[in-house]
C-alpha atoms as a PDB file:
ATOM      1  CA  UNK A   1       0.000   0.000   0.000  1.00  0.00           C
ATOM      2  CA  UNK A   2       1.061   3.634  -0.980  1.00  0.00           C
ATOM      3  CA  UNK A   3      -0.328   5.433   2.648  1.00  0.00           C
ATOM      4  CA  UNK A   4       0.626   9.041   2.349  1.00  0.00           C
ATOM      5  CA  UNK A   5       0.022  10.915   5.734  1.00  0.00           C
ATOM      6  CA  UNK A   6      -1.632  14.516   4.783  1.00  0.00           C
ATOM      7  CA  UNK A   7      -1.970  15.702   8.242  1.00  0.00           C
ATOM      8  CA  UNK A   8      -2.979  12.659  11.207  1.00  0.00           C
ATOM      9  CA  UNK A   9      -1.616  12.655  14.262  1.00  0.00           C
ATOM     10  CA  UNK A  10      -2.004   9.093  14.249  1.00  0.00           C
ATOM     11  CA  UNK A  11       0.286   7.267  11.661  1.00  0.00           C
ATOM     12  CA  UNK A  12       0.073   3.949  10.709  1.00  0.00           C
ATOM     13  CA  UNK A  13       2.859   1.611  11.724  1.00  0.00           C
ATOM     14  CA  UNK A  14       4.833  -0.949   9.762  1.00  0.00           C
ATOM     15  CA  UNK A  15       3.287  -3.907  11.336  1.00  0.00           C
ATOM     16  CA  UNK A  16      -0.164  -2.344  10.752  1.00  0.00           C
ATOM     17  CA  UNK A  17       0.344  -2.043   7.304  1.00  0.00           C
ATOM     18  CA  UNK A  18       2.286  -5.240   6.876  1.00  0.00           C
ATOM     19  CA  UNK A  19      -1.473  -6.705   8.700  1.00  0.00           C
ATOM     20  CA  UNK A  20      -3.508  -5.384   6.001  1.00  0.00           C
ATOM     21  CA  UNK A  21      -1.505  -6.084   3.611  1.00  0.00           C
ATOM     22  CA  UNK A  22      -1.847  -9.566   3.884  1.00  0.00           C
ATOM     23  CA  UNK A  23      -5.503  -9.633   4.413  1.00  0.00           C
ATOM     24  CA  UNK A  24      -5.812  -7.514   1.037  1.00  0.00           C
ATOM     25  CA  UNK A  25      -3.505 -10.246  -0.137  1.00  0.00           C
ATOM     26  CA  UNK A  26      -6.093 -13.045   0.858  1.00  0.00           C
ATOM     27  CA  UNK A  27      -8.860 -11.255  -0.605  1.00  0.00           C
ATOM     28  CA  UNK A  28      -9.283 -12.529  -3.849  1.00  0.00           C
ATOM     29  CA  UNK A  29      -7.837 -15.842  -3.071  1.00  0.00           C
ATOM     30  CA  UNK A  30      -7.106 -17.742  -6.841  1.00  0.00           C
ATOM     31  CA  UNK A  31      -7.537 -13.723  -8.432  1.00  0.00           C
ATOM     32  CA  UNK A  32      -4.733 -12.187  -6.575  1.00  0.00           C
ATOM     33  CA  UNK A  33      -3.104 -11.233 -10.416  1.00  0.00           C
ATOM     34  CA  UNK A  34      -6.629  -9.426 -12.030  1.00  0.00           C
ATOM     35  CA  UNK A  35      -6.110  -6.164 -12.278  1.00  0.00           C
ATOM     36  CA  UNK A  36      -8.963  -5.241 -10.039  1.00  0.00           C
ATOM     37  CA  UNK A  37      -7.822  -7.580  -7.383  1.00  0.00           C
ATOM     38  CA  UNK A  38      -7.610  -6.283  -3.956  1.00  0.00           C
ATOM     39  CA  UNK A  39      -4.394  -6.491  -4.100  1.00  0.00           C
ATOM     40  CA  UNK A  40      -3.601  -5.344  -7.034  1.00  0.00           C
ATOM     41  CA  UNK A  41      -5.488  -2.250  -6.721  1.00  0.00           C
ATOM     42  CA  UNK A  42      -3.968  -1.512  -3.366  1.00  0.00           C
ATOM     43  CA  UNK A  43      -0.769  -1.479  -4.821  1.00  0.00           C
ATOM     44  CA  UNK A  44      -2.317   1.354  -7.641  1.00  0.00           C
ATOM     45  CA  UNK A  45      -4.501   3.816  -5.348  1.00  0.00           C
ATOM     46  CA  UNK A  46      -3.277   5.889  -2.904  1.00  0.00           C
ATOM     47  CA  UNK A  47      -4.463   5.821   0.488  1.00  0.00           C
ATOM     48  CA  UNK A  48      -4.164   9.271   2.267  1.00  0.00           C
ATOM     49  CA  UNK A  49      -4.359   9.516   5.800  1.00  0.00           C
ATOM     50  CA  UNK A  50      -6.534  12.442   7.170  1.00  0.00           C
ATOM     51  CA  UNK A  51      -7.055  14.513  10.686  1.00  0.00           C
ATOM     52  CA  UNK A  52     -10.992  15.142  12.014  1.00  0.00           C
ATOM     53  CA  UNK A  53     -10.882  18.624  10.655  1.00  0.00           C
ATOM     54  CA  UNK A  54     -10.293  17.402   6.751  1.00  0.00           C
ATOM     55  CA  UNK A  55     -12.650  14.904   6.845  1.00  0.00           C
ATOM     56  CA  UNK A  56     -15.134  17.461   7.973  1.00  0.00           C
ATOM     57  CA  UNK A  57     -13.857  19.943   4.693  1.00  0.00           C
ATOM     58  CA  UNK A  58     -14.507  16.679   2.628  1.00  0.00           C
ATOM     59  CA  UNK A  59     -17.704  15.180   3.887  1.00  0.00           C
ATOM     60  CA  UNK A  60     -20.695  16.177   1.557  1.00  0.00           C
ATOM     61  CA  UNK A  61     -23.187  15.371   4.412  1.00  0.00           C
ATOM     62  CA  UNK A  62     -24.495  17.538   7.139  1.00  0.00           C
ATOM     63  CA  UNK A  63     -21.972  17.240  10.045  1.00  0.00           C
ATOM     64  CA  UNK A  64     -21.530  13.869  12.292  1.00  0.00           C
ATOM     65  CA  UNK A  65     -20.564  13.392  15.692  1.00  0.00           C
ATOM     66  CA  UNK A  66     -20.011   9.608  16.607  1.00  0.00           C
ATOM     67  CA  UNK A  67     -21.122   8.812  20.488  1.00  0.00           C
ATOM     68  CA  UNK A  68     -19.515   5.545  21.741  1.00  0.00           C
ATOM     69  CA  UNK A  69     -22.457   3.374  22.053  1.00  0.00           C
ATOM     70  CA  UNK A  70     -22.303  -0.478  22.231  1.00  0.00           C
ATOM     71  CA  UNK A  71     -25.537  -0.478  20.104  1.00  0.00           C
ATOM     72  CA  UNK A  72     -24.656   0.930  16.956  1.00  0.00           C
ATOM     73  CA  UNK A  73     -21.677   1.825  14.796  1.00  0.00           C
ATOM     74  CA  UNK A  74     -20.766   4.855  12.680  1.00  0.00           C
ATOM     75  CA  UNK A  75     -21.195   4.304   8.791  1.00  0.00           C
ATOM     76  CA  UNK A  76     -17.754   3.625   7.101  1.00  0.00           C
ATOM     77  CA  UNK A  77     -17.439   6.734   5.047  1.00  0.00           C
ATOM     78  CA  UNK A  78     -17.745   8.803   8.119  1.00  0.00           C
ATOM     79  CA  UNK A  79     -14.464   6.853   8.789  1.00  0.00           C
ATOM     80  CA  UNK A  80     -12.664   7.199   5.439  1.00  0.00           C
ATOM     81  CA  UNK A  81     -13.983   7.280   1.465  1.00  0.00           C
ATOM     82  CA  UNK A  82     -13.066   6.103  -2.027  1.00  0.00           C
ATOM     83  CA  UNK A  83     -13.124   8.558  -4.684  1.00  0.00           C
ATOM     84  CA  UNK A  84     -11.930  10.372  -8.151  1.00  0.00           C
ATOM     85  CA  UNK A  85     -13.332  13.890  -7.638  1.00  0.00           C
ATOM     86  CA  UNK A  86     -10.021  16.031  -7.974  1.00  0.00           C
ATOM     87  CA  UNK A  87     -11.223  19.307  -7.694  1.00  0.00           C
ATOM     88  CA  UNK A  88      -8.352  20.235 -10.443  1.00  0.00           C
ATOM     89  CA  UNK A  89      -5.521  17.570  -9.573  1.00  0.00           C
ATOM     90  CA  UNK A  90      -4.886  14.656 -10.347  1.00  0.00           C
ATOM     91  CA  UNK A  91      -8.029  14.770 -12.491  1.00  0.00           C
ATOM     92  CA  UNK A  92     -10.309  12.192 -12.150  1.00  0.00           C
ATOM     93  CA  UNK A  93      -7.915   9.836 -10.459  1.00  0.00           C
ATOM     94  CA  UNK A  94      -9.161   7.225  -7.768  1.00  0.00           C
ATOM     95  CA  UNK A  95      -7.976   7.822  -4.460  1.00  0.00           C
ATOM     96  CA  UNK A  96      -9.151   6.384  -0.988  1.00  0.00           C
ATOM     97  CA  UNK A  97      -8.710   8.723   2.615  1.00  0.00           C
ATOM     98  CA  UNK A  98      -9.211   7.824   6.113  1.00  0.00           C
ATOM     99  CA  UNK A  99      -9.325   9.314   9.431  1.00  0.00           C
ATOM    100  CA  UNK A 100      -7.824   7.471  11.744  1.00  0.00           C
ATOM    101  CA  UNK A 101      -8.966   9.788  14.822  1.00  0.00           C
ATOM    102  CA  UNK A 102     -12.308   8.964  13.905  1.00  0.00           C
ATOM    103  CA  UNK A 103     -11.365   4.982  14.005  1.00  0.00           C
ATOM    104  CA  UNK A 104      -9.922   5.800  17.376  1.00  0.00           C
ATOM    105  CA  UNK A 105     -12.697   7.294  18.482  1.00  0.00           C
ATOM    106  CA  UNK A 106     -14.859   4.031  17.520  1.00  0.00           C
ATOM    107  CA  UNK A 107     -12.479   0.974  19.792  1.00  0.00           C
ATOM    108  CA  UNK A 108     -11.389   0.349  23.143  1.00  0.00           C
ATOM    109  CA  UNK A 109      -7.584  -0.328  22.666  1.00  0.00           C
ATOM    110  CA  UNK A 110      -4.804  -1.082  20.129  1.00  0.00           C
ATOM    111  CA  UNK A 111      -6.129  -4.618  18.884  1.00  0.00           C
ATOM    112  CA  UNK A 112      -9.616  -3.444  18.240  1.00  0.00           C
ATOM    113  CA  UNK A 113      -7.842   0.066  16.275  1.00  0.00           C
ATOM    114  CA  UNK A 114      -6.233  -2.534  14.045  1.00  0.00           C
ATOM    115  CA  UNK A 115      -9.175  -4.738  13.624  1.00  0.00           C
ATOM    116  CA  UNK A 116     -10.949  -1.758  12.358  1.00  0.00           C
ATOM    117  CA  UNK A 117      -8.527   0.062  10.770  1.00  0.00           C
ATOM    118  CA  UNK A 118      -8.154  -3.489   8.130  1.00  0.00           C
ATOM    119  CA  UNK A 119     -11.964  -3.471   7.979  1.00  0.00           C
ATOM    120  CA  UNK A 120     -12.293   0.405   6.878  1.00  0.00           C
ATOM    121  CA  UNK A 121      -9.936  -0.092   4.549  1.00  0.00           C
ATOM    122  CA  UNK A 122     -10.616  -3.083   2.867  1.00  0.00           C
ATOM    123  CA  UNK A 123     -14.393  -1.614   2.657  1.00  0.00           C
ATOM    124  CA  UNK A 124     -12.963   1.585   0.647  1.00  0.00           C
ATOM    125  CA  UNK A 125     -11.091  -0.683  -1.625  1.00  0.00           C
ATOM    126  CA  UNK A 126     -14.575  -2.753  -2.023  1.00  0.00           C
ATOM    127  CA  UNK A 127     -15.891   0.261  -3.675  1.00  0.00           C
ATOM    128  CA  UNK A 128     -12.560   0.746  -5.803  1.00  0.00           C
ATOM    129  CA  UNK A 129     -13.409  -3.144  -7.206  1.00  0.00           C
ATOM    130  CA  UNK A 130     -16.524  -1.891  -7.754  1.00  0.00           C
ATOM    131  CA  UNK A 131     -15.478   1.171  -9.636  1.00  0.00           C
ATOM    132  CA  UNK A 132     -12.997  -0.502 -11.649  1.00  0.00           C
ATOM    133  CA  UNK A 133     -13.321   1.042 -14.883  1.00  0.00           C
ATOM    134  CA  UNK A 134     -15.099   4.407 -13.827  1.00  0.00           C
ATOM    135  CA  UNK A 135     -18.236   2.456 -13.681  1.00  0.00           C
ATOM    136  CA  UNK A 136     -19.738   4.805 -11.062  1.00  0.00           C
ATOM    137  CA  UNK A 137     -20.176   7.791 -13.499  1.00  0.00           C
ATOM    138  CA  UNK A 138     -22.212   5.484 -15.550  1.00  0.00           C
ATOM    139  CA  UNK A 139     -24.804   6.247 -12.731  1.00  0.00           C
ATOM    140  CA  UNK A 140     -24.382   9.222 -12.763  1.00  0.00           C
ATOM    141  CA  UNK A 141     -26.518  10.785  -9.683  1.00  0.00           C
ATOM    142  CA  UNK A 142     -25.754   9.028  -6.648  1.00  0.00           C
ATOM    143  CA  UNK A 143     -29.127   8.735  -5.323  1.00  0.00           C
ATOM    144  CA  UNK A 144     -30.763   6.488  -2.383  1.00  0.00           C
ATOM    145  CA  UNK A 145     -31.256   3.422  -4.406  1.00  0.00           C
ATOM    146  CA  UNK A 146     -27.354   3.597  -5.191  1.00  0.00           C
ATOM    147  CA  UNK A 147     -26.471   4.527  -1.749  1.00  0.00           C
ATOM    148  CA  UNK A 148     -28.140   0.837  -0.321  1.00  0.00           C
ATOM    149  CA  UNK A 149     -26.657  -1.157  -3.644  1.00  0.00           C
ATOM    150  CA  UNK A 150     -22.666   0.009  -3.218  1.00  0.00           C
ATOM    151  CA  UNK A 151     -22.767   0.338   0.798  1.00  0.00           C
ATOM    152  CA  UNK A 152     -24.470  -3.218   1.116  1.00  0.00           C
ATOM    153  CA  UNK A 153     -22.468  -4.858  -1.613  1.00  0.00           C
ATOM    154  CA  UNK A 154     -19.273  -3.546   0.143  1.00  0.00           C
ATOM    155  CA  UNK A 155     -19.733  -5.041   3.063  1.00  0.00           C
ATOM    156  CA  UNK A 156     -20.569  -8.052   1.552  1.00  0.00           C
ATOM    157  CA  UNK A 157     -17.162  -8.014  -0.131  1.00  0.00           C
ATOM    158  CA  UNK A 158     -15.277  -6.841   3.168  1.00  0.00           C
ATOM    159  CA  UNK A 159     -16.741  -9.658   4.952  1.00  0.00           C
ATOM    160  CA  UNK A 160     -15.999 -12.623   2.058  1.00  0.00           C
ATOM    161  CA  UNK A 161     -11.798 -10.450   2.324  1.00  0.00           C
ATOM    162  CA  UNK A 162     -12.162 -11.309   5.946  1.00  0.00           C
ATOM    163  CA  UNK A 163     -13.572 -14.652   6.552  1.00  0.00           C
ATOM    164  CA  UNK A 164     -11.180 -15.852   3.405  1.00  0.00           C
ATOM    165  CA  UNK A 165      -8.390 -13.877   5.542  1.00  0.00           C
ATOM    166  CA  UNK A 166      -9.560 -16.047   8.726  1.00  0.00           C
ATOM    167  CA  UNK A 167      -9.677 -19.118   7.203  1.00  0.00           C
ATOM    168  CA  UNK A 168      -6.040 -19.043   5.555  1.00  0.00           C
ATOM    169  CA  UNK A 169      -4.592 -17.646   8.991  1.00  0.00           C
ATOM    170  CA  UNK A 170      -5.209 -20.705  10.471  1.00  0.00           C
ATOM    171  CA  UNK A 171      -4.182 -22.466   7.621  1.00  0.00           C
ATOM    172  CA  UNK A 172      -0.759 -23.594   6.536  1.00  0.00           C
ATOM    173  CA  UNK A 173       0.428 -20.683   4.828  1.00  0.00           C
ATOM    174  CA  UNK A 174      -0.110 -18.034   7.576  1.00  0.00           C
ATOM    175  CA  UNK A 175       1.456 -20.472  10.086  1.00  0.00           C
ATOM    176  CA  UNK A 176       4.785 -18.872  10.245  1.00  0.00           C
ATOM    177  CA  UNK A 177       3.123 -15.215   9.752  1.00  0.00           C
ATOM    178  CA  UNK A 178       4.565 -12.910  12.481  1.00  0.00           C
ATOM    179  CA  UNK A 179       1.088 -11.537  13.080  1.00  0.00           C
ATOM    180  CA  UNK A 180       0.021 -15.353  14.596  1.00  0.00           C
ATOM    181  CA  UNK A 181      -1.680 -14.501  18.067  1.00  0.00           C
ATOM    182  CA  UNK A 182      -3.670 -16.990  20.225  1.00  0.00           C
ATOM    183  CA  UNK A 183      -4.974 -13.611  21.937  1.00  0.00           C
ATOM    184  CA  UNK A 184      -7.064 -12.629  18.272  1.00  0.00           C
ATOM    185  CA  UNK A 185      -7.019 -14.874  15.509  1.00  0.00           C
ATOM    186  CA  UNK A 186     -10.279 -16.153  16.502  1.00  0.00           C
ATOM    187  CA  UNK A 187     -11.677 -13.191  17.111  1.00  0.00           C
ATOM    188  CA  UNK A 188     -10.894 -10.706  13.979  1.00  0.00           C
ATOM    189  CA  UNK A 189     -13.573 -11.768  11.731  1.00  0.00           C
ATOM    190  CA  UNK A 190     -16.193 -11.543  15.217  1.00  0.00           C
ATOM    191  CA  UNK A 191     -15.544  -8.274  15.597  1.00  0.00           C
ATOM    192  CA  UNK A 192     -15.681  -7.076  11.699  1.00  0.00           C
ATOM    193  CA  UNK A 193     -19.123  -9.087  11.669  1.00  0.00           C
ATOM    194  CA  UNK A 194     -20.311  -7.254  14.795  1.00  0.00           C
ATOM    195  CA  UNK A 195     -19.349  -3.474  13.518  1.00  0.00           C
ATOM    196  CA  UNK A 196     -21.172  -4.747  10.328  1.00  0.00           C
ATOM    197  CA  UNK A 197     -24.372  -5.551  11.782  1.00  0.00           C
ATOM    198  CA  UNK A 198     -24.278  -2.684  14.003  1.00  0.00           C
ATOM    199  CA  UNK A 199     -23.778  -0.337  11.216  1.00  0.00           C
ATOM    200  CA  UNK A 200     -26.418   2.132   9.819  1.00  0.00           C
ATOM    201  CA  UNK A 201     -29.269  -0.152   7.916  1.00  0.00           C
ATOM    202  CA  UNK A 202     -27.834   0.233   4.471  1.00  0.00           C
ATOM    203  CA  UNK A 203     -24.406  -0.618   5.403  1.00  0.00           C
ATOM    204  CA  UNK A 204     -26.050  -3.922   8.013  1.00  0.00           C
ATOM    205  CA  UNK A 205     -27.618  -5.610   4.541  1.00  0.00           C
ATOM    206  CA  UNK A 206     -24.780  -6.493   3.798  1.00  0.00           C
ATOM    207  CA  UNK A 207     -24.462  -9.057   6.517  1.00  0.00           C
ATOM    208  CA  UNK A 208     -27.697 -10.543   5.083  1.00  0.00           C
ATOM    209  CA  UNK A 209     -25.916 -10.349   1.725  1.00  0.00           C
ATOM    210  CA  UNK A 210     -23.125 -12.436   2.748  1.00  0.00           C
ATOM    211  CA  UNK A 211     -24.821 -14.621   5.688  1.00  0.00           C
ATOM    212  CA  UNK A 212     -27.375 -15.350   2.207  1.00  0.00           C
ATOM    213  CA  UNK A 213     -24.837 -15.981   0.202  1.00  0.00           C
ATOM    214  CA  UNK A 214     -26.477 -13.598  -2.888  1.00  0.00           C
ATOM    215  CA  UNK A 215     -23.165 -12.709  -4.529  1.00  0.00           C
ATOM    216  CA  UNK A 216     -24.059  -9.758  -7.426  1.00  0.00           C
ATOM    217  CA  UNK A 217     -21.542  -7.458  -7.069  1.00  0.00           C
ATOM    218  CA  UNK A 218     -19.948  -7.881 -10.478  1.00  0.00           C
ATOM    219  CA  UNK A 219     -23.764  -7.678 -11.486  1.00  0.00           C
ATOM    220  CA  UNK A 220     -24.050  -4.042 -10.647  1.00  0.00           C
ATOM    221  CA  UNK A 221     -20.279  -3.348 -12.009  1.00  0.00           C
ATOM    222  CA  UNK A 222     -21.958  -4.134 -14.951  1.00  0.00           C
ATOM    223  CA  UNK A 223     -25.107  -2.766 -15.125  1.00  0.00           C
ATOM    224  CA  UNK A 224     -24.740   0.573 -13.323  1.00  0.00           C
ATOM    225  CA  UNK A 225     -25.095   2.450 -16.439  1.00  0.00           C
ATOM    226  CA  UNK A 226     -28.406   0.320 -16.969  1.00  0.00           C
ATOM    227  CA  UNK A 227     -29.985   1.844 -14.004  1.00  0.00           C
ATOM    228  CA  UNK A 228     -28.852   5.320 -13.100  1.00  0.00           C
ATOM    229  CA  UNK A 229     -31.313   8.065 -13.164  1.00  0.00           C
ATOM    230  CA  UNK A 230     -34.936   7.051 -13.753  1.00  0.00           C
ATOM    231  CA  UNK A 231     -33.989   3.585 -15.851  1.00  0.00           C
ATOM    232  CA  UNK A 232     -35.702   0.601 -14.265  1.00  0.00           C
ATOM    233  CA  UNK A 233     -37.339   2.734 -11.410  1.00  0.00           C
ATOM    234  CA  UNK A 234     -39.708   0.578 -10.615  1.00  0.00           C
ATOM    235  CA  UNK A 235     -37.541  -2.350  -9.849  1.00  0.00           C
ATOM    236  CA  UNK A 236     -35.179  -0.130  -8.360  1.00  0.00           C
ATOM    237  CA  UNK A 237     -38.291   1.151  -6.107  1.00  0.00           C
ATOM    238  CA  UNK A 238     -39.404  -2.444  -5.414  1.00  0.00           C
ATOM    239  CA  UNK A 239     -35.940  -3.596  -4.388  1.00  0.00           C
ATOM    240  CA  UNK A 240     -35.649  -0.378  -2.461  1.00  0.00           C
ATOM    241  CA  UNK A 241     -39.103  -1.115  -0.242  1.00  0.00           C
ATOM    242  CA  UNK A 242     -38.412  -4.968   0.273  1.00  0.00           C
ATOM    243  CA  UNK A 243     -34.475  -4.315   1.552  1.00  0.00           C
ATOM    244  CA  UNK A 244     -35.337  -1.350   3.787  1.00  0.00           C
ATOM    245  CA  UNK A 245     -38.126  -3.673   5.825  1.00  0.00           C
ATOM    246  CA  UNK A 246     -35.943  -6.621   5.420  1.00  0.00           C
ATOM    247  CA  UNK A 247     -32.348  -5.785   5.905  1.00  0.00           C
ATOM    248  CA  UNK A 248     -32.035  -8.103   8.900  1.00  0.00           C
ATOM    249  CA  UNK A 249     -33.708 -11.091   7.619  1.00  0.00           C
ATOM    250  CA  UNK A 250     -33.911 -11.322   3.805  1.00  0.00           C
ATOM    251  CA  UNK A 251     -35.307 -14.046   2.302  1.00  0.00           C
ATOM    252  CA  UNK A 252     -32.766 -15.559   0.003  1.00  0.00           C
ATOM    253  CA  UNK A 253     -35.477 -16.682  -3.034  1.00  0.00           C
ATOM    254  CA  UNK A 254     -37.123 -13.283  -2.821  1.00  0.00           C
ATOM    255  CA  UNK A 255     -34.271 -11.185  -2.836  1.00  0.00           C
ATOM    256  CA  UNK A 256     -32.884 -13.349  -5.517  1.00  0.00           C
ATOM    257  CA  UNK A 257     -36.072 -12.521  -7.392  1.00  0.00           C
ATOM    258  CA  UNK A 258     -35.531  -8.755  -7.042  1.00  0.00           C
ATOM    259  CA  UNK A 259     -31.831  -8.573  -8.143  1.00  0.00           C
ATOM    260  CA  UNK A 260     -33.300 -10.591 -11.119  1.00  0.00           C
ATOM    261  CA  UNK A 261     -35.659  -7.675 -12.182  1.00  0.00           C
ATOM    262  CA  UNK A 262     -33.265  -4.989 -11.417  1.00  0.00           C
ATOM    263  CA  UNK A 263     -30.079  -7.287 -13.329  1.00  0.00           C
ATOM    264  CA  UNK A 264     -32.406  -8.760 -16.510  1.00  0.00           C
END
């Protein structure tokens, strides 16, 4: 990873990176070499660390304040966010950003800061995947129905890097990794599944997603330009409806269903 500290007070340390590094590495499992690999694109966008003030500058939303609660977590693009808007440089060119105050501000101590700081990552280089070939100006408007589709589907993919990631560490070849420790190896993927289904509604569906196994997110890759602005609203509406009443407990054939009408 190319992490380029703007202005944090926190920096990321060697091992830290070294960590997510090799869960971006595990991500794609037999795909490590496509070009819109995990870790392939980590190696191509930069990843710019930011203080609590930037963020704020950046965030196109009306101003957050995360409250520790045990009940619910903060969305992840309140912690960092994937993007190409340049504003004049580096025109058009993807980019990631993250705050790590903000992660901070979300764990108890150092192990849960890493756990979080993989999972916020490896979220923002979901929506990279998924924006692989400047398929989100296809869109165009980023409107609600988008805003459920790309926050649910990268989850789903941040979960699959993760559970992959927790399977191979106990496998043979992340036996001699120096990251090995009794104290957390079983619990890393726990704790990324928890934040997940604690997250804002859009952002828990993609628990369901993955829990459902309903695996479309080269689907919408491909068919964003199919349904941005009022193209297909009624099956975007009727997808809409069912996942905002269902987003804890989908039923796999309906849902199915849906993303058939919406993908046809």
């Amino acid at each position: 990873m190319n992490i380029i500290n703007i202005n944090s007070d926190i920096t990321i340390t060697p091992s830290q990176k070294s960590f997510i590094e090799e869960v971006l590495f595990c991500g794609d499992d037999h795909h490590r070499i496509d070009e819109d690999s995990f870790y392939c694109l980590s190696k191509r966008i930069p990843l710019f660390l930011l203080n609590e003030e930037s963020m704020r500058k950046n965030e196109r939303k009306k101003e957050y304040r995360y409250e520790p609660n045990d009940e619910r977590r903060p969305s992840t693009e309140w912690l960092g966010f994937y993007g190409r808007d340049s504003y004049g440089l580096f025109e058009h060119t993807p980019r990631i950003a993250i705050c790590p105050e903000r992660i901070a501000s979300c764990v108890k101590n150092d192990e849960e800061f890493m756990f979080l700081l993989a999972k916020v990552i490896v979220h923002e280089f979901a929506h990279a995947k998924l924006d692989y070939r400047d398929d989100n100006v296809k869109y165009r408007k980023k409107d609600e129905f988008w805003h459920w589709m790309e926050e649910s589907m990268a989850n789903q993919l941040t979960l699959e890097v993760f559970r992959d990631f927790s399977r191979g560490y106990r496998h043979y070849k992340y036996q001699k990794s120096s990251f090995r420790s009794k104290s957390w190896e079983d619990t890393l993927f726990d704790f990324v599944v928890d934040f997940v289904k604690k997250q804002p509604p859009a952002y828990a569906l993609g628990y369901e997603l993955f829990d459902k196994r309903i695996w479309r997110w080269w689907t919408w890759r491909m068919h964003k330009d199919d349904l941005g602005g009022q193209k297909r609203i009624q099956q975007k509406n009727s997808w809409l409806q069912y996942v905002q009443s269902n987003y804890r407990n989908i039923d796999e054939e309906q849902a199915e269903k849906l993303y058939d009408e919406l993908f046809k």
